[in-house]
Every structure is written in C-alpha cells, then in structure tokens.
Protein backbone atom coordinates (compact mmCIF):
# COMPACT_ATOMS: atom_id res chain seq x y z
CA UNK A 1 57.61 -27.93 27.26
CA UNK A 2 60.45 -25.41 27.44
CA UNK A 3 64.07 -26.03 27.48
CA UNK A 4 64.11 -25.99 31.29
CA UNK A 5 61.67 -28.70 31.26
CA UNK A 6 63.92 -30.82 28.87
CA UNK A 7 66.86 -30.09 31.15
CA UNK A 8 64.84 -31.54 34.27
CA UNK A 9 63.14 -34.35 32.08
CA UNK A 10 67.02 -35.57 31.69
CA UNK A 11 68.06 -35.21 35.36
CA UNK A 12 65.21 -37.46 36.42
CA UNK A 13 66.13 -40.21 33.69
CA UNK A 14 69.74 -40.17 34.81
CA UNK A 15 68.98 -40.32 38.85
CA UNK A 16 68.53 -37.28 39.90
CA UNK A 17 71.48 -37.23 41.94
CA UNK A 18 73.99 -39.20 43.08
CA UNK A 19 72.76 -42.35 45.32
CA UNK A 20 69.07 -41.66 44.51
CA UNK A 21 68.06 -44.19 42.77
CA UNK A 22 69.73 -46.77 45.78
CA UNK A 23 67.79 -45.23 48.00
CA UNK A 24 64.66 -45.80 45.79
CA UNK A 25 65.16 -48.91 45.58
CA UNK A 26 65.17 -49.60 49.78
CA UNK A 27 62.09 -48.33 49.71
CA UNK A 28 60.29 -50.84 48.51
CA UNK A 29 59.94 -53.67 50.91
CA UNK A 30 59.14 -56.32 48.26
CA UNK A 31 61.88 -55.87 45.52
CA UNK A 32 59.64 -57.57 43.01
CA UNK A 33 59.91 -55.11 40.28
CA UNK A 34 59.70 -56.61 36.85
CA UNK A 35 63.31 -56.76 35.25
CA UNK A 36 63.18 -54.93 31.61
CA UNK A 37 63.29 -58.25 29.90
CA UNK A 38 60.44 -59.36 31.77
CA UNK A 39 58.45 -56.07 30.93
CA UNK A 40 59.52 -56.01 27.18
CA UNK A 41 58.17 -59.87 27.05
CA UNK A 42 54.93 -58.74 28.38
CA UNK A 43 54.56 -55.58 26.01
CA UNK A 44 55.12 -58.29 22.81
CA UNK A 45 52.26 -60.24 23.49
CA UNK A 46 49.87 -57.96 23.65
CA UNK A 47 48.25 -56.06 20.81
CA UNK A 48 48.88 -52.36 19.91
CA UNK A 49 47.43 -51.25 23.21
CA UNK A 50 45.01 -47.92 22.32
CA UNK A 51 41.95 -46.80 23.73
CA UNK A 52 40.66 -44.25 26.21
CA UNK A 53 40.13 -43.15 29.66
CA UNK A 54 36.48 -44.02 30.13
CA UNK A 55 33.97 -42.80 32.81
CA UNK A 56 30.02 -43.67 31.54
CA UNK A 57 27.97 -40.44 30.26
CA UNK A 58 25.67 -40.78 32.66
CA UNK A 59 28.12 -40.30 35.97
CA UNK A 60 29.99 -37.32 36.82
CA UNK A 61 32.49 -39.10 38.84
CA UNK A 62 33.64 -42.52 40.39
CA UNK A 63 31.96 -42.26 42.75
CA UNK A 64 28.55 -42.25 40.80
CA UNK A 65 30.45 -44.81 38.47
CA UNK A 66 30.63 -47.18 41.27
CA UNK A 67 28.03 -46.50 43.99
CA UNK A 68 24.94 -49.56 44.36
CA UNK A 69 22.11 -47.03 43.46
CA UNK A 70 24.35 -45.15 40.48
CA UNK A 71 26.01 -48.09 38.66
CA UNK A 72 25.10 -48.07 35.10
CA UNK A 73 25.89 -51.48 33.41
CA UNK A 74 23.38 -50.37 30.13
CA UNK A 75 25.47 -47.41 29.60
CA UNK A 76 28.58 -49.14 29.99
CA UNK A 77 27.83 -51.85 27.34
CA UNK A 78 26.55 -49.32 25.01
CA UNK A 79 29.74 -46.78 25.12
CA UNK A 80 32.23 -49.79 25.74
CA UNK A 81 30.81 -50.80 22.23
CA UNK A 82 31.04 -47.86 20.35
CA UNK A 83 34.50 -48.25 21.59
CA UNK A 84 35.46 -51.55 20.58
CA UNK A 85 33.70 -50.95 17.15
CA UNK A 86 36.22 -48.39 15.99
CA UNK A 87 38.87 -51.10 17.33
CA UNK A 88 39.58 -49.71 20.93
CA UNK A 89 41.16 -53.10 23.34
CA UNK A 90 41.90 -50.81 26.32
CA UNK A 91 40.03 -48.65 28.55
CA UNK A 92 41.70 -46.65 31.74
CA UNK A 93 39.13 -46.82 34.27
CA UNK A 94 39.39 -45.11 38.41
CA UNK A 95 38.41 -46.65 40.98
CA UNK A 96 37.31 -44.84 44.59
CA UNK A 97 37.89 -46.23 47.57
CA UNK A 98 35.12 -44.76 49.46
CA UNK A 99 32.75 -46.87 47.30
CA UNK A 100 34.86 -49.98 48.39
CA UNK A 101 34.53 -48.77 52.45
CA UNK A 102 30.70 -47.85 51.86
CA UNK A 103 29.87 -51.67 50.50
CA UNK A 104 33.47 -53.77 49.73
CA UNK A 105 31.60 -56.74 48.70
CA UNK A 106 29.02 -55.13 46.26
CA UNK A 107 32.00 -53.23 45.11
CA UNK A 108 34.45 -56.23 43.96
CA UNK A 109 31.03 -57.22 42.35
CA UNK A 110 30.34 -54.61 40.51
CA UNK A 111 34.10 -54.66 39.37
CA UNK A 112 33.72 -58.25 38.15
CA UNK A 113 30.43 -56.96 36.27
CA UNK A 114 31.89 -54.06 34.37
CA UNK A 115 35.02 -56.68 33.77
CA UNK A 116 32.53 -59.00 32.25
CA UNK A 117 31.07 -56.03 29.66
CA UNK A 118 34.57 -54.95 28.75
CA UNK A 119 35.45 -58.52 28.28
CA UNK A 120 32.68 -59.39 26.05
CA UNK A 121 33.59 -56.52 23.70
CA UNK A 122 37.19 -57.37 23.75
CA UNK A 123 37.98 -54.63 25.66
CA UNK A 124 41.17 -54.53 28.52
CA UNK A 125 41.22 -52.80 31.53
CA UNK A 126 43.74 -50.69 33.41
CA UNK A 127 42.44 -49.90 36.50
CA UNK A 128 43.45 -46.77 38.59
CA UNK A 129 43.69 -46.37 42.52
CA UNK A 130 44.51 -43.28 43.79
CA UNK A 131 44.23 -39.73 41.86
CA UNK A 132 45.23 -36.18 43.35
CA UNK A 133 43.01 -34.48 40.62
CA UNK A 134 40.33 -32.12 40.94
CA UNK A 135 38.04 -31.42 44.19
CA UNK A 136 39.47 -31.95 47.66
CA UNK A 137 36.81 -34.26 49.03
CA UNK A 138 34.57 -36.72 47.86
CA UNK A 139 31.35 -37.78 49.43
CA UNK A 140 29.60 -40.80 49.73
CA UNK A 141 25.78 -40.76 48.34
CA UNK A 142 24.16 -38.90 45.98
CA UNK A 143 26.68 -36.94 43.76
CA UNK A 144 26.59 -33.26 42.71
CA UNK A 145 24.91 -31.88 39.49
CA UNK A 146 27.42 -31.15 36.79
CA UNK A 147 28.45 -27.30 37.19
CA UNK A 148 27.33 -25.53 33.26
CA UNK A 149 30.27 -25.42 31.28
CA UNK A 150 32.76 -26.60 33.90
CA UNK A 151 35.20 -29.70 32.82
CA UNK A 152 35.06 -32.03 35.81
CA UNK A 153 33.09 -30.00 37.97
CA UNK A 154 32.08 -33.19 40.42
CA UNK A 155 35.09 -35.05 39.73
CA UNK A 156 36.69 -35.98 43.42
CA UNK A 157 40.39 -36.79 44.57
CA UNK A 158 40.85 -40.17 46.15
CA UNK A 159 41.99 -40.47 49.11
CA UNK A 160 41.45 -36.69 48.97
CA UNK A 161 42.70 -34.24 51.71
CA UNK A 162 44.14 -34.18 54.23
CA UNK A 163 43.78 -38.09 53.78
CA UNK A 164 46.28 -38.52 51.23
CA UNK A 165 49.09 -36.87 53.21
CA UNK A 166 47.85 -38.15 56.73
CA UNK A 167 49.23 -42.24 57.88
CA UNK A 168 46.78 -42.32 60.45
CA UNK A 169 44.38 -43.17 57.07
CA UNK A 170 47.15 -45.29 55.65
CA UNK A 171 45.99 -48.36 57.00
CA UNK A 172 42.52 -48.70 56.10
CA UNK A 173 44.16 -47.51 52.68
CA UNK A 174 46.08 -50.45 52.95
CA UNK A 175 43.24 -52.47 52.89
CA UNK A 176 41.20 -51.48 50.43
CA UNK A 177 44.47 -51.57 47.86
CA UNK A 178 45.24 -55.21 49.21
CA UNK A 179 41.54 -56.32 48.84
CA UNK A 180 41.40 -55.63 45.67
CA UNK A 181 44.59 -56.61 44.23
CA UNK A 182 43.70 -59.80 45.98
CA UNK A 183 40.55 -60.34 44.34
CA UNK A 184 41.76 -59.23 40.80
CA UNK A 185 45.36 -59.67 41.12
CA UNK A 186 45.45 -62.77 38.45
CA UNK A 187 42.52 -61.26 36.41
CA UNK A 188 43.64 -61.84 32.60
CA UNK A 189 41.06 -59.17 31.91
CA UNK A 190 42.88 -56.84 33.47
CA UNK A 191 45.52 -55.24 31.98
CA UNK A 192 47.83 -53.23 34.21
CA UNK A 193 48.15 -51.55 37.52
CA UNK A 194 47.38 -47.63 37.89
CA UNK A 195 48.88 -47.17 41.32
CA UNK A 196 48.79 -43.47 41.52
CA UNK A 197 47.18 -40.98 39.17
CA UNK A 198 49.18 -37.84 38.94
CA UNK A 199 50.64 -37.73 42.50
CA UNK A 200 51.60 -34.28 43.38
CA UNK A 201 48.86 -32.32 41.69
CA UNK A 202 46.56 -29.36 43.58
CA UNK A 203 49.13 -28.21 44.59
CA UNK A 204 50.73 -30.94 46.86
CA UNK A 205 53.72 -31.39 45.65
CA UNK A 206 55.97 -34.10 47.54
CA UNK A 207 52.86 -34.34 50.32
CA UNK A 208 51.80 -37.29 48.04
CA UNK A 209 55.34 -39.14 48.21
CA UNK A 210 54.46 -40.96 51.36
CA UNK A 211 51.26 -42.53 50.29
CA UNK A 212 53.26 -43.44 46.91
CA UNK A 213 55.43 -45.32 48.34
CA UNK A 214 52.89 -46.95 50.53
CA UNK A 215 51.03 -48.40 47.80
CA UNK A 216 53.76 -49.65 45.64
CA UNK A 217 54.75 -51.55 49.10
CA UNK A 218 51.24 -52.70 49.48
CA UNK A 219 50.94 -53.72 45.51
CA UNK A 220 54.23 -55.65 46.18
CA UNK A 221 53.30 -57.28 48.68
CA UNK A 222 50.32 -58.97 46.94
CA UNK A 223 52.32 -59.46 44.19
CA UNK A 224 49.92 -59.61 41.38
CA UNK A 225 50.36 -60.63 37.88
CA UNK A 226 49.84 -57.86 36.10
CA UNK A 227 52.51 -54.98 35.98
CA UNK A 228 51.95 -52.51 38.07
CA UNK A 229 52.87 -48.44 37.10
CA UNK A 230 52.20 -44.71 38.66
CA UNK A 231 52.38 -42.20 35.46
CA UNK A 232 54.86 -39.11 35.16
CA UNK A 233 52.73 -36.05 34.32
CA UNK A 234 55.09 -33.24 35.47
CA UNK A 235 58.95 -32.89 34.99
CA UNK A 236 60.02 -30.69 37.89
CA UNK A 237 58.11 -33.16 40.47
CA UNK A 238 61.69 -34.29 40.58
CA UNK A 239 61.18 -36.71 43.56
CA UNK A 240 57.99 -37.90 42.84
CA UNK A 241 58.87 -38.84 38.88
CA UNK A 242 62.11 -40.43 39.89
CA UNK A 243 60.66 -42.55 42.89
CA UNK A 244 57.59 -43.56 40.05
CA UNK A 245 60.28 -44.03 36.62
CA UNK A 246 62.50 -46.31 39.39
CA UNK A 247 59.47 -48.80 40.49
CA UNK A 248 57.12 -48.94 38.09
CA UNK A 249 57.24 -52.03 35.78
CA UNK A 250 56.11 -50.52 32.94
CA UNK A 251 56.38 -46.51 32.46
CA UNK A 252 53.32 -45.06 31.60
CA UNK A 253 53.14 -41.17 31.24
CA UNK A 254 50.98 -37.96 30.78
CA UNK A 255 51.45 -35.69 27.67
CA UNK A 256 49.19 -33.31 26.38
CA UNK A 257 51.76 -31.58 23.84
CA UNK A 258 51.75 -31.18 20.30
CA UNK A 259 54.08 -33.60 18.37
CA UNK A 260 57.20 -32.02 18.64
CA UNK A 261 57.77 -32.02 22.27
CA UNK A 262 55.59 -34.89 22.70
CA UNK A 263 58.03 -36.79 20.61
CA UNK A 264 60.67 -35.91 22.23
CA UNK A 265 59.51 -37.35 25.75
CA UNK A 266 59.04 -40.48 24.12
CA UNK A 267 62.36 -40.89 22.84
CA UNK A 268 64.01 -39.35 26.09
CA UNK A 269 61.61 -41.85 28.22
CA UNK A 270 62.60 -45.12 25.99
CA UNK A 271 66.13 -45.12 27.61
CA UNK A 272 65.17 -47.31 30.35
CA UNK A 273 64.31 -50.04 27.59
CA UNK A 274 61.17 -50.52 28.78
CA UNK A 275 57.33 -50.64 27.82
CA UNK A 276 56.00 -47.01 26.72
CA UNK A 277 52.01 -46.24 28.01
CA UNK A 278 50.67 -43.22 27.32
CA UNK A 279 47.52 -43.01 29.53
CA UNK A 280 46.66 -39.64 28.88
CA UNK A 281 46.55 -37.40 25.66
CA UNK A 282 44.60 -36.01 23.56
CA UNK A 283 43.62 -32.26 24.10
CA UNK A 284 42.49 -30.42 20.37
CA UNK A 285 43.07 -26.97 21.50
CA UNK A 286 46.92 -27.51 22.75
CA UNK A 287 47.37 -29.43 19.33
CA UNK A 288 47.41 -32.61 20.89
CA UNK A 289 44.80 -34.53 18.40
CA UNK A 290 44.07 -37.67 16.98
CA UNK A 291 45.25 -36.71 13.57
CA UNK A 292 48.91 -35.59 14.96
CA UNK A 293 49.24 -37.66 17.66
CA UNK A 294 47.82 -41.50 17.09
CA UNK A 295 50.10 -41.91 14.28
CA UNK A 296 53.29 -41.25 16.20
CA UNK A 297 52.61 -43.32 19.05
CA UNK A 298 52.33 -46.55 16.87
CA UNK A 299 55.17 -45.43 14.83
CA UNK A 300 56.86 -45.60 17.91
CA UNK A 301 55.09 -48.64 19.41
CA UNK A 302 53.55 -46.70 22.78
CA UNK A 303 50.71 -47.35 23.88
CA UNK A 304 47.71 -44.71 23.46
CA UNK A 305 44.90 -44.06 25.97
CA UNK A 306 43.38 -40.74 25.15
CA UNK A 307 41.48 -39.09 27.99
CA UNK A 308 37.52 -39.01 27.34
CA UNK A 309 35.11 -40.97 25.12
CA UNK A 310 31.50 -40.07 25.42
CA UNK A 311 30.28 -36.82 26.33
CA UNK A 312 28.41 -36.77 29.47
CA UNK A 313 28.49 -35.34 32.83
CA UNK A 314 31.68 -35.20 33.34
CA UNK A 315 31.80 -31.69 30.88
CA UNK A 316 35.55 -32.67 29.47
CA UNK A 317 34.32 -31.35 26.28
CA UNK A 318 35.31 -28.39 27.67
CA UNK A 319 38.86 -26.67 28.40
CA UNK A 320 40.00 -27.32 31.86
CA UNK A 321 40.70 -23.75 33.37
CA UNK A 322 37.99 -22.11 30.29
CA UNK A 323 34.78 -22.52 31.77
CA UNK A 324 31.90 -21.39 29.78
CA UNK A 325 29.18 -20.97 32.23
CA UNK A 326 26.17 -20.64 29.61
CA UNK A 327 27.01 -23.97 28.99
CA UNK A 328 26.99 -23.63 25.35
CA UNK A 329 29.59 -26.22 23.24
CA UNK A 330 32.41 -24.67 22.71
CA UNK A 331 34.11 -24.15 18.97
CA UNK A 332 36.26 -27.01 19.66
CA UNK A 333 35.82 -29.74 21.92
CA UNK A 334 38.70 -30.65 24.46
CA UNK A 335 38.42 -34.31 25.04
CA UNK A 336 35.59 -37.31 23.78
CA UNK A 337 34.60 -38.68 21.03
CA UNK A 338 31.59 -39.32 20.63
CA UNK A 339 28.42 -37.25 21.08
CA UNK A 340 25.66 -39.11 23.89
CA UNK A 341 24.01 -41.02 21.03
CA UNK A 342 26.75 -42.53 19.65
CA UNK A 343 27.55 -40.08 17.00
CA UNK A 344 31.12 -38.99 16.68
CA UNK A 345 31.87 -36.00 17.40
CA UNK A 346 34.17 -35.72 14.16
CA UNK A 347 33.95 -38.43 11.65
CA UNK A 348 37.37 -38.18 9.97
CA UNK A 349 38.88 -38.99 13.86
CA UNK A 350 37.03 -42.16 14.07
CA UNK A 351 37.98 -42.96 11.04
CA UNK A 352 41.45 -42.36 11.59
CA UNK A 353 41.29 -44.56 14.49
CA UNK A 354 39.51 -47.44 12.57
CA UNK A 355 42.56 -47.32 10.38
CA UNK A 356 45.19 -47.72 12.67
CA UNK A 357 44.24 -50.19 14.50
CA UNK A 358 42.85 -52.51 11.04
CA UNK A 359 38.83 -52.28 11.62
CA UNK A 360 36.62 -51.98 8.51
C-alpha cells in the first residue's frame, strides 16, 4: 500500500463525500443493520475466531466441492481435522449457485452434511455467496483438470459474466440467496454471512454494485441471525468499499501485506467500533506469513482466516500471476498448510498456530 492508497483508505472511512453515506443507507430496503453495540456483543462471545479459507484437496472448485457425483465428505472430515487439531474454530467456505439451480434440495443437504463434519470437530462456518474471482464462467458437470503450475486454474466466478452485471438473472439470484438463508438462517453452526467476495474484481469495477446491493436487500429481507458482511479488498473501489463498510454488520476485509501496512488498515478500519474479520491473508512471498502476521491480529483482537489449507487441486501453492508450467513446487509456497497427507508444509507454522490459540 502506497501513500495514495492510505489517502483513499481514509476518504472511504469518513464517507466518501458529502451525503454518501445517506444515500447508502436508502438503499437498503430492510434497515436491519446490526447497531455497533449489537455487533461488539456478538464478537465477545465468541472465541478468538482463526482459521482458513477451505476448499477439499480433492476439488478444484465449488463447483466440484458441491456437485452430487463430486462431493467429498471423507476428505472433508480428514482436512477439517487436521484443522481443528492445531486449534482452527473457523473455516470460510463458497458456495455456487449453479450447484443449488442444478439440484436445490440435494444441495441444502449436502450443506447440512458438511455443517455436521465441521460441527463435530468444533469447527464454525462462514459461508460465502457470490465471488467475482477468477474464470468468467462456470459450468455445471464434470470440472476441468487442474492447469500444471497454475494457482486456481478451474476456479469459477459466481454468478459469473455477464450474469453478475445483468437483472434479468437477478431474480432467480434472488432465490437461490433467499433459499438458503432460509434454510440456514438460524444455524448456530454457522458463523457469519459472506455476501459478496471481492465485488469489483476482473476487471469490473462498479458493474458489481448493482448485484451488491441486491443481495444485502435480499439477506435483509430474510433477516437471519447471524451477521451478515461483504469484505473490502481494494481501496480505490471507492463506491463499492463505502456501500460494503456502510451495511455490513461486521467488517471483514482482505489484506495480503506485510505487517506494517497491514497494521495500519487495522487500526484505520477499527474507527467504526466495530468487529474486525480478516478473511483473507496469508501470502509468504509478499511477507504476509504466519510468523508476522497471526500474532498481530490477536494482539489486536481481529479475526484471522488465512486463505488455503491443504494442497490440492486448487494449485494455491503457487503465486497467483507466477505460473510455473512444469509444475514443479516452487521455493516457497504461496498459500496452505499442509501437504495432501497431512504433513505440514512447515512445522514451526503449525506450531505457531497451536500456540496461539492454547492447543498442546
């Protein structure tokens, strides 16, 4: 982060501009947003929140996660306990609504079953809607081979494009998000609301501000009772991060800095004198690490979801614009932490993790 980037950082946590954040707040049809007190209640009775985003070895997307013929409950358990025993209580998981439309029904079960795996190792969920991440267009049915060396080579955007910037698709949109919040919207299992993972990005800019807004009124509407939150990931999305900082009841966030700057988003963020959820970090060759990193957030008291935890199909081991098309590990891995059979990747990490959060 530069100084520019500070300077915009600031403008969004003061408003913008004049008037913005009243019109923010007439956009939302509901007006339910949790009041700071309410939010800061919630965030003291729950443990030190840390943990990872988590996608099973053995699929290379959601899709695969979630698809009848691809679901992978042995896998889960297995990684979901190699989780827990190093003391991890959260895991960031994305759902994809074209495995809802293909089968809604096997879908909400299969949700239920991977609730009742986490559950059993003591593990919370945050579960994530929509993403503007990675390829355009996702596919029901068999999923692609991983790409050698790629990271997230078959990983697919939901809605996707043009979907995501089109209303027409709004409405059946609306009723997956609805169906599901529905269903789960009471779930003490579940931990928080992902409405929208990193709205803007390939390129899209304010394209994704429509369907943004959209879901928060369709999350409101159901009204469940778990917060519900859209991450900031980049400062000069000036609209976007003020329309997510001004609805979400909990601000969660994106920072793949070292400790310096990272630090300095934290403190900047904590003037709204609310709950602090980091749901993505962790990158070892931009010096965002365990080691430099973990410590801080609990110093802080923010939450810590690191993105990747078993090495799989998914290739995040490697950099995300450094492909290495041999295939061949790189020096340093990117993301995860542990190797496919359990093994950690780097002992003195797990460790450290074991540590801070009091496991033996």
């Amino acid at each position: 982060m530069n100084f520019k980037k500070t300077i915009l950082l600031l403008l969004i946590l003061i408003g913008i501009r004049e008037g913005n954040a009243q019109q923010l707040k007439t956009d939302i049809s509901y007006g339910k947003k949790w009041t700071a007190a309410q939010a800061n209640t919630w965030y003291a009775q729950q443990q030190w929140i840390v943990g990872a985003n988590f996608l099973p070895s053995t699929a290379i997307n959601q899709l695969e996660m979630w698809q009848t013929d691809t679901f992978d409950p042995k896998t889960i358990e297995k990684e979901l306990g190699w989780a827990s025993k190093i003391g991890m209580n959260t895991m960031r998981v994305y759902l994809h609504s074209l495995a809802w439309k293909e089968d809604p029904e096997g879908f909400k079960k299969r949700m239920d079953e991977y609730l009742k795996i986490a559950d059993k190792q003591r593990i919370k969920t945050i579960f994530v809607f929509f993403d503007d991440c990675w390829n355009k267009e996702g596919k029901p049915g068999k999923q692609p081979t991983p790409k050698a060396g790629i990271h997230n080579s078959g990983w697919v955007q939901d809605p996707g494009q043009p979907m995501s910037s089109d209303p027409k698709f709004f409405p059946e949109l609306e009723k997956y998000v609805k169906d599901v919040l529905v269903r789960f919207g009471k779930d003490k299992r579940i931990l928080l609301w992902d409405l929208y993972n990193e709205p803007g990005n390939s390129d899209k800019g304010n394209e994704s501000l429509p369907l943004l807004k959209h879901i928060f009124s369709w999350a409101r509407a159901v009204n469940p009772e778990q917060p519900i939150s859209s991450g900031i990931w980049k400062w000069d999305l000036e609209e976007l991060n003020a329309f997510q900082i001004e609805n979400s009841d909990v601000i969660t966030y994106h920072d793949y800095e070292e400790p310096a700057w990272h630090l300095r988003v934290i403190q900047m963020l904590k003037t709204h004198g609310r709950p602090l959820i980091c749901t993505e970090y962790m990158a070892r060759t931009r010096n965002s690490r365990f080691s430099n990193i973990l410590p801080m957030l609990k110093k802080e008291n923010v939450a810590a979801i690191n993105w990747g935890l078993v090495a799989g199909k998914s290739n995040t081991i490697y950099v995300w614009d450094t492909p290495i098309p041999t295939g061949k590990q790189p020096i340093e891995w990117f993301h995860d932490i542990f190797k496919a059979d359990g093994t950690p990747y780097r002992q003195d990490e797990v460790d450290l993790i074991k540590d801070l959060t009091s496991i033996e």
